[in-house]
PDB file of N, CA and C in Angstrom:
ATOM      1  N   UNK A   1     -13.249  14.892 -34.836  1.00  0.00           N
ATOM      2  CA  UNK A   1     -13.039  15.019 -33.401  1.00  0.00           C
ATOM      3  C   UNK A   1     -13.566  13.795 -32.669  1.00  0.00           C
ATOM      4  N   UNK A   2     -14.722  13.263 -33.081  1.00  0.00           N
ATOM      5  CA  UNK A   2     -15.346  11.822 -32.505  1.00  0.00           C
ATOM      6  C   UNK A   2     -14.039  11.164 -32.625  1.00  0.00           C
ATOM      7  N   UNK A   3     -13.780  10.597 -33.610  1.00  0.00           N
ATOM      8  CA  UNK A   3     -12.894   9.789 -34.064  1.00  0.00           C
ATOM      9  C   UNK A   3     -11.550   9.842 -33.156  1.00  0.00           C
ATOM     10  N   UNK A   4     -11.246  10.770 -32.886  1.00  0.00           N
ATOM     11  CA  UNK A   4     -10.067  11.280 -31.747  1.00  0.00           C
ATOM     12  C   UNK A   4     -10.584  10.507 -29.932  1.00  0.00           C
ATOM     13  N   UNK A   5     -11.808  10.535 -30.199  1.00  0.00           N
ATOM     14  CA  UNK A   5     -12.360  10.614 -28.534  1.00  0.00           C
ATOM     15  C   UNK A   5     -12.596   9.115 -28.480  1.00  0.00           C
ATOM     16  N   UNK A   6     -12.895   8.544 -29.286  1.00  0.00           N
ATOM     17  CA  UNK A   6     -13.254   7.026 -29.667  1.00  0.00           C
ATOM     18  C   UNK A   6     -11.605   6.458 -29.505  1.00  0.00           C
ATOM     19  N   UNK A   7     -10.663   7.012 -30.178  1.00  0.00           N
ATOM     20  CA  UNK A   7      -9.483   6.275 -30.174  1.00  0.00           C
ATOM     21  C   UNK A   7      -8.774   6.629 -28.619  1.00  0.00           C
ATOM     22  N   UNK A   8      -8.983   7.720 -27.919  1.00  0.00           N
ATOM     23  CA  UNK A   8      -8.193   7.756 -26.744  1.00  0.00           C
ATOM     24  C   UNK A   8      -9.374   6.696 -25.605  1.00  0.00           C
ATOM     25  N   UNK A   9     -10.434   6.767 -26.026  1.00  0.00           N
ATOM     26  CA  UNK A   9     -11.355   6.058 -25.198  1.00  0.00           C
ATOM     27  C   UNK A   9     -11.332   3.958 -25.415  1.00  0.00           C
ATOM     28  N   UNK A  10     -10.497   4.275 -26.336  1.00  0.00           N
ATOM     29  CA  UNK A  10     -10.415   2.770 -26.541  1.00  0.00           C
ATOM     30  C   UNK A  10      -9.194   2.279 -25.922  1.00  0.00           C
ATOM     31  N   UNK A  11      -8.402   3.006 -26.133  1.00  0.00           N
ATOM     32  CA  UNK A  11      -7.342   2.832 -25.551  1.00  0.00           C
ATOM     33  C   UNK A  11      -7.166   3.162 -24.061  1.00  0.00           C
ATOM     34  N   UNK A  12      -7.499   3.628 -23.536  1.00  0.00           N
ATOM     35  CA  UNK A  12      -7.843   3.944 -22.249  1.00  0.00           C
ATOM     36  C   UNK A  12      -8.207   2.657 -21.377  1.00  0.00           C
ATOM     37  N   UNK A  13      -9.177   2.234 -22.210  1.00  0.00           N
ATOM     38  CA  UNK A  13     -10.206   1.022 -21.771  1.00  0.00           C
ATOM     39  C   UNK A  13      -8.779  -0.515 -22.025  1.00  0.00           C
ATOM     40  N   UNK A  14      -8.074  -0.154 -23.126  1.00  0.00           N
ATOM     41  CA  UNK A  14      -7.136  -1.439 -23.662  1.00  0.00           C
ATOM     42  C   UNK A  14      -6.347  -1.366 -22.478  1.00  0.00           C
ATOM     43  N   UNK A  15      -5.630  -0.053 -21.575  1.00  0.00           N
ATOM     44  CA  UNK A  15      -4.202   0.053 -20.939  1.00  0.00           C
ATOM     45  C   UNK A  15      -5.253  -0.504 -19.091  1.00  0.00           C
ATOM     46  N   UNK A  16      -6.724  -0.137 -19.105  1.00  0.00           N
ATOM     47  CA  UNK A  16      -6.769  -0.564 -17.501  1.00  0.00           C
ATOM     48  C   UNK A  16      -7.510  -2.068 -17.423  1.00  0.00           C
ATOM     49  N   UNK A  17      -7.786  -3.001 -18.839  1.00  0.00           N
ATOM     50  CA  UNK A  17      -8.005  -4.555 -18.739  1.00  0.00           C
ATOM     51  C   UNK A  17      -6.723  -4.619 -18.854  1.00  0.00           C
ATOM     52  N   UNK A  18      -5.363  -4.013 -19.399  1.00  0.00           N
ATOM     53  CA  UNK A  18      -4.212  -4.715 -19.279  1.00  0.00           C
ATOM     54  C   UNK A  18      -3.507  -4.760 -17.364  1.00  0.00           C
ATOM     55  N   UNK A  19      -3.922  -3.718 -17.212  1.00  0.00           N
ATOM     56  CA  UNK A  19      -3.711  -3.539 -15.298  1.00  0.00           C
ATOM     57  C   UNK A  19      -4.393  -4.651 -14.776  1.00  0.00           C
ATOM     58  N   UNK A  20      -5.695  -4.492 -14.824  1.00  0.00           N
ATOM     59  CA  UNK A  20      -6.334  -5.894 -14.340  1.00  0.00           C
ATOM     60  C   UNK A  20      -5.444  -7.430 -14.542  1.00  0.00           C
ATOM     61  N   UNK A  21      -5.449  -7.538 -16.409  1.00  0.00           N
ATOM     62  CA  UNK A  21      -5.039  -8.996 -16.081  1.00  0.00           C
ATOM     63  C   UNK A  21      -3.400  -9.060 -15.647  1.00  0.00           C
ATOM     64  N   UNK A  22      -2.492  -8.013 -15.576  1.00  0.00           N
ATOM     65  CA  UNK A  22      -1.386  -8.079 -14.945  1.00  0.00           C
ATOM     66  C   UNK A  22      -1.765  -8.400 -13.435  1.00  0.00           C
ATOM     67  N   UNK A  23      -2.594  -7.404 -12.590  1.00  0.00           N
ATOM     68  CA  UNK A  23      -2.990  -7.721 -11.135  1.00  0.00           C
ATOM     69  C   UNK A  23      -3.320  -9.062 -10.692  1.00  0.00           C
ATOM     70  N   UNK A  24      -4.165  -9.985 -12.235  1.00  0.00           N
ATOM     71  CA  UNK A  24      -4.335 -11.165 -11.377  1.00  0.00           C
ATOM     72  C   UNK A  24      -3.366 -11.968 -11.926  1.00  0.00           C
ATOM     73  N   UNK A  25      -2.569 -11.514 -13.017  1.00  0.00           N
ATOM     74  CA  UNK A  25      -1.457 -12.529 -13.151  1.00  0.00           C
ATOM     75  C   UNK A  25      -0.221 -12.594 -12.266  1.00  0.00           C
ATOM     76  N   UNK A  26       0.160 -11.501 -11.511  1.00  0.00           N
ATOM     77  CA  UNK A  26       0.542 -11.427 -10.333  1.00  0.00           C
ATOM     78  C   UNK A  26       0.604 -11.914  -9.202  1.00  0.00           C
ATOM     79  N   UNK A  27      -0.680 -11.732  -8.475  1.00  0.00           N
ATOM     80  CA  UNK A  27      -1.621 -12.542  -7.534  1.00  0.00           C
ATOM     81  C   UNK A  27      -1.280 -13.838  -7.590  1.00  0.00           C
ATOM     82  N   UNK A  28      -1.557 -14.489  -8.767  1.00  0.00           N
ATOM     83  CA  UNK A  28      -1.229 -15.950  -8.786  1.00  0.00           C
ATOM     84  C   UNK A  28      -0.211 -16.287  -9.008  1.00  0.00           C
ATOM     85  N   UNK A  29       0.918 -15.504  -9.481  1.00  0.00           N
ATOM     86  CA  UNK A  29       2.088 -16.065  -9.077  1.00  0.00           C
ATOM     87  C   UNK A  29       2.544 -16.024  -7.912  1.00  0.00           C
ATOM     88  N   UNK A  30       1.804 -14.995  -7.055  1.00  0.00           N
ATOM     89  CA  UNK A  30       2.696 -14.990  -5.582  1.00  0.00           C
ATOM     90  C   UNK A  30       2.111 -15.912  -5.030  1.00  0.00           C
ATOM     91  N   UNK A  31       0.622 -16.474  -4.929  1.00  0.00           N
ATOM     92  CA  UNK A  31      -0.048 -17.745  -4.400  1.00  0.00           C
ATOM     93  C   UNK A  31       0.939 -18.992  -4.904  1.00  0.00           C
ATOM     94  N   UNK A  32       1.511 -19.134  -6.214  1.00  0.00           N
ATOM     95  CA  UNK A  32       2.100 -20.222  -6.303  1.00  0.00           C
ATOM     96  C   UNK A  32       3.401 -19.944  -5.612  1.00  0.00           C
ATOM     97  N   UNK A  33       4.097 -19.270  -5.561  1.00  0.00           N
ATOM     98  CA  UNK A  33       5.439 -18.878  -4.612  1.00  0.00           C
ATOM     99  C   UNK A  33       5.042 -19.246  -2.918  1.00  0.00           C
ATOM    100  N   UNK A  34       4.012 -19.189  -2.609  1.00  0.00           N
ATOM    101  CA  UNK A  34       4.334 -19.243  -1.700  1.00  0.00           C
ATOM    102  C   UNK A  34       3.485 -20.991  -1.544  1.00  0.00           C
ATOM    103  N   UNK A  35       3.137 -21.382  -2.159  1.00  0.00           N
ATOM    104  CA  UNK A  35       2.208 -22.581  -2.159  1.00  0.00           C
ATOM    105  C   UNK A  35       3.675 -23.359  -2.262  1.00  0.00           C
ATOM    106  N   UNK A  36       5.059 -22.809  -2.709  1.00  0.00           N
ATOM    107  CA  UNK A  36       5.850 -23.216  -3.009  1.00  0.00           C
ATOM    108  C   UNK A  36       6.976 -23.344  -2.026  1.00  0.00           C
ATOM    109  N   UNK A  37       6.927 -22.285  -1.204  1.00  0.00           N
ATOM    110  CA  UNK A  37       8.282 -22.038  -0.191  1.00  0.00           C
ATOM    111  C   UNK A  37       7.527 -22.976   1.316  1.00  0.00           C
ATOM    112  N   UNK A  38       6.270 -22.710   1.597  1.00  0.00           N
ATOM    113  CA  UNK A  38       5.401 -24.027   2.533  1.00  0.00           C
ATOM    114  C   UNK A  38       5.080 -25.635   2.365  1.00  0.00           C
ATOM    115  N   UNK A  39       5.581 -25.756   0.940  1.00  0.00           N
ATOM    116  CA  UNK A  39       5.642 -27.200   0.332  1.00  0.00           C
ATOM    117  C   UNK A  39       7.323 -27.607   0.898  1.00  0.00           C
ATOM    118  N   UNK A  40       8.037 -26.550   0.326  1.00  0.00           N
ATOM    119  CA  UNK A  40      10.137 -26.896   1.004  1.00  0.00           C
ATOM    120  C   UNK A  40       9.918 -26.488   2.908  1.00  0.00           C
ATOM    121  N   UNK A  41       8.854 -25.906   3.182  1.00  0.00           N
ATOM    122  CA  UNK A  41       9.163 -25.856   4.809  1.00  0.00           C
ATOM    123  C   UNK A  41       8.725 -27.087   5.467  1.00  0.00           C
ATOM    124  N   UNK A  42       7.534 -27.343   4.770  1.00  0.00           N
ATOM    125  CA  UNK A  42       6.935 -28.720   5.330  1.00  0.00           C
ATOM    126  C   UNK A  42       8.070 -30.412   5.143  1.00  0.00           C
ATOM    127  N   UNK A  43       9.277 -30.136   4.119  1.00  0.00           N
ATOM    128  CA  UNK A  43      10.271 -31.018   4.094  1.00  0.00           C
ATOM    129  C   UNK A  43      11.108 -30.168   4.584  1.00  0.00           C
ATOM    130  N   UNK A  44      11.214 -30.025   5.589  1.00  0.00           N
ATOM    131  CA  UNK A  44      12.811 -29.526   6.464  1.00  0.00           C
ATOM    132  C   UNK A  44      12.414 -30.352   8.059  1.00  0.00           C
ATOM    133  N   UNK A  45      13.384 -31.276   8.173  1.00  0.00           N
ATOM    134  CA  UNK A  45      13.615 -31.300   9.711  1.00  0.00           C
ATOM    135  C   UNK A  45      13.493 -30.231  10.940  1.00  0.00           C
ATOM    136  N   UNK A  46      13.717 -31.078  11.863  1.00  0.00           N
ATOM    137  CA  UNK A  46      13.581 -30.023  13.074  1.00  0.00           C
ATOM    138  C   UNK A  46      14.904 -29.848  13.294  1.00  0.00           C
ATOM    139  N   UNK A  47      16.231 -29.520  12.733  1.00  0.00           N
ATOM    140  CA  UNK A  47      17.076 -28.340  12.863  1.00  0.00           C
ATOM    141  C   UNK A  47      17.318 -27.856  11.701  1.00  0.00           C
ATOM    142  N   UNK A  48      16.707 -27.894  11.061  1.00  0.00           N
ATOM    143  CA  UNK A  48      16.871 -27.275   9.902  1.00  0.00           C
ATOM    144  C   UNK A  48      15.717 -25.649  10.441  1.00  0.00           C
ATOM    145  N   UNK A  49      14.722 -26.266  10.748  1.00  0.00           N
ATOM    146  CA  UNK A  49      13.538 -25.088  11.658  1.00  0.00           C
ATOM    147  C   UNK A  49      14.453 -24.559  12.785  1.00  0.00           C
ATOM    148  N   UNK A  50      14.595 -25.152  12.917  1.00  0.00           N
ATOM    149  CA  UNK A  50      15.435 -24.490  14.329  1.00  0.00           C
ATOM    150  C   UNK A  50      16.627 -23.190  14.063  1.00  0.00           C
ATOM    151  N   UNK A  51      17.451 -23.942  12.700  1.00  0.00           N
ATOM    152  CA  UNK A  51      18.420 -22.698  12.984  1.00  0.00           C
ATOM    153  C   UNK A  51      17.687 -21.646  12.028  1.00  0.00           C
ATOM    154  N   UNK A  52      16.325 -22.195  11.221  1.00  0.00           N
ATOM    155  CA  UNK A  52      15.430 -20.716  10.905  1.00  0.00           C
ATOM    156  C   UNK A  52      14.845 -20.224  12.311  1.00  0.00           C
ATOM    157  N   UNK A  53      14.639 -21.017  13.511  1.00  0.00           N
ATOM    158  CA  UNK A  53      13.912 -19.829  14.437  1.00  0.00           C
ATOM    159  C   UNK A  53      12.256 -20.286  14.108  1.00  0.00           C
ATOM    160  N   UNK A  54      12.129 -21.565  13.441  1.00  0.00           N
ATOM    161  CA  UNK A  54      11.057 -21.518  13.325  1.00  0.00           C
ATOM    162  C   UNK A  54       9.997 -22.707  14.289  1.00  0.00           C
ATOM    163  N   UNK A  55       9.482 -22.904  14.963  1.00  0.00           N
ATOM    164  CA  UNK A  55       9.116 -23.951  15.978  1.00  0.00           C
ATOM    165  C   UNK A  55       7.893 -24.659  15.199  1.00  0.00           C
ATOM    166  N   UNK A  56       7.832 -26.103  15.210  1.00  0.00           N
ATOM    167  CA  UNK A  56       6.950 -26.833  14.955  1.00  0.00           C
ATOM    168  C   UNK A  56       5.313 -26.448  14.819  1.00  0.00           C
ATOM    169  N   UNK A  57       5.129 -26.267  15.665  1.00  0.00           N
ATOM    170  CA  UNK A  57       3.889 -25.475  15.883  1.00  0.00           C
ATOM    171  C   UNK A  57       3.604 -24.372  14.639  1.00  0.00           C
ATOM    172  N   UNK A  58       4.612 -23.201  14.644  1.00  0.00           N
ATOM    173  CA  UNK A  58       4.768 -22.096  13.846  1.00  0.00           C
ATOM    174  C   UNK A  58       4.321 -23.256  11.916  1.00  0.00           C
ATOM    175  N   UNK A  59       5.563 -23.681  11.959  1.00  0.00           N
ATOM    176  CA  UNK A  59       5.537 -24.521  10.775  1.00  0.00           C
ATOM    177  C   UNK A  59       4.202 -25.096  10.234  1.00  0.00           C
ATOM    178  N   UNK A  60       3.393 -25.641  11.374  1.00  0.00           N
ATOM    179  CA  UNK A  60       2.235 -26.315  10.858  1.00  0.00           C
ATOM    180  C   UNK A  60       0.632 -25.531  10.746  1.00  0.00           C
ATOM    181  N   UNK A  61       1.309 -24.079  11.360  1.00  0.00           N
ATOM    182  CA  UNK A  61       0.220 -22.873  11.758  1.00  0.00           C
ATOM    183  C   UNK A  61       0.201 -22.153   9.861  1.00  0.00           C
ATOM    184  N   UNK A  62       1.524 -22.391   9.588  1.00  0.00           N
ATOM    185  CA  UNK A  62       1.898 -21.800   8.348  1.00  0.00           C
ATOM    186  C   UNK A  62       1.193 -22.622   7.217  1.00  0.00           C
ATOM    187  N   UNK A  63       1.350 -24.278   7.692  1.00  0.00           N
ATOM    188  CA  UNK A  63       1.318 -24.804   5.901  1.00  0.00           C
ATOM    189  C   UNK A  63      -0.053 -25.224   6.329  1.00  0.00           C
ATOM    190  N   UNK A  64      -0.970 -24.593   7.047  1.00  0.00           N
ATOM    191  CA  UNK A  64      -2.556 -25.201   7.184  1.00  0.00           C
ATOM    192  C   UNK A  64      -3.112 -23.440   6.104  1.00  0.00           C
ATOM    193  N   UNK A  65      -2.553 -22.797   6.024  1.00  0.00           N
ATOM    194  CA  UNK A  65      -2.673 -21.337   5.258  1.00  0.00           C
ATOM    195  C   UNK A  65      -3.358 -21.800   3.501  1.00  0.00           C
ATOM    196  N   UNK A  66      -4.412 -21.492   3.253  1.00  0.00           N
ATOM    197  CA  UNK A  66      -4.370 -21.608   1.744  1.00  0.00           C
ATOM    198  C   UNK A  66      -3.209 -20.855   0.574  1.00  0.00           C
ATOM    199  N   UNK A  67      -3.487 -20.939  -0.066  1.00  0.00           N
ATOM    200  CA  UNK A  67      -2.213 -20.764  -1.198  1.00  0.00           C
ATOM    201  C   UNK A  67      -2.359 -19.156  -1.051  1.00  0.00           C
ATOM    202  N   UNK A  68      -3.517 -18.691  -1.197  1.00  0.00           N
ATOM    203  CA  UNK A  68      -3.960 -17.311  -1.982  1.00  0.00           C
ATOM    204  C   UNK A  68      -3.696 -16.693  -0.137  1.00  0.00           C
ATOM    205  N   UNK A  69      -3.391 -17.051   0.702  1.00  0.00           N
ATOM    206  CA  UNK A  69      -3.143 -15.643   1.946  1.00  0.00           C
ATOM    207  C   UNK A  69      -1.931 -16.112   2.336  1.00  0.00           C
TER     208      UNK A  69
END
């Protein structure tokens, strides 16, 4: 019966470090996505912003943002 409680307890422990390192492997891909889409906003002209609706100001409020928010 140990032997039963040891194996669901190990495994238990294997499936929520696998949640964890999925959560931060996640995380950092969306920090690089977006470290990525503020790198292509910061090369767009001003009508290229424009027919996004997006104003200069907005643009530079955005790419002063660290990667991770």
């Amino acid at each position: 019966m140990d032997d039963l409680l040891n194996v669901c307890a190990s495994h238990l422990q294997a499936k929520l470090q696998f949640g964890r390192l999925k959560r931060l492997l996640t995380t950092f891909a969306d920090g690089l996505e977006r470290a990525r889409t503020r790198r292509l906003l910061g090369q767009m002209n001003e009508h290229q912003l424009s027919d996004l609706g997006i104003s200069h100001a907005d643009r530079l409020n955005e790419m002063d943002k660290p990667f991770w928010r």
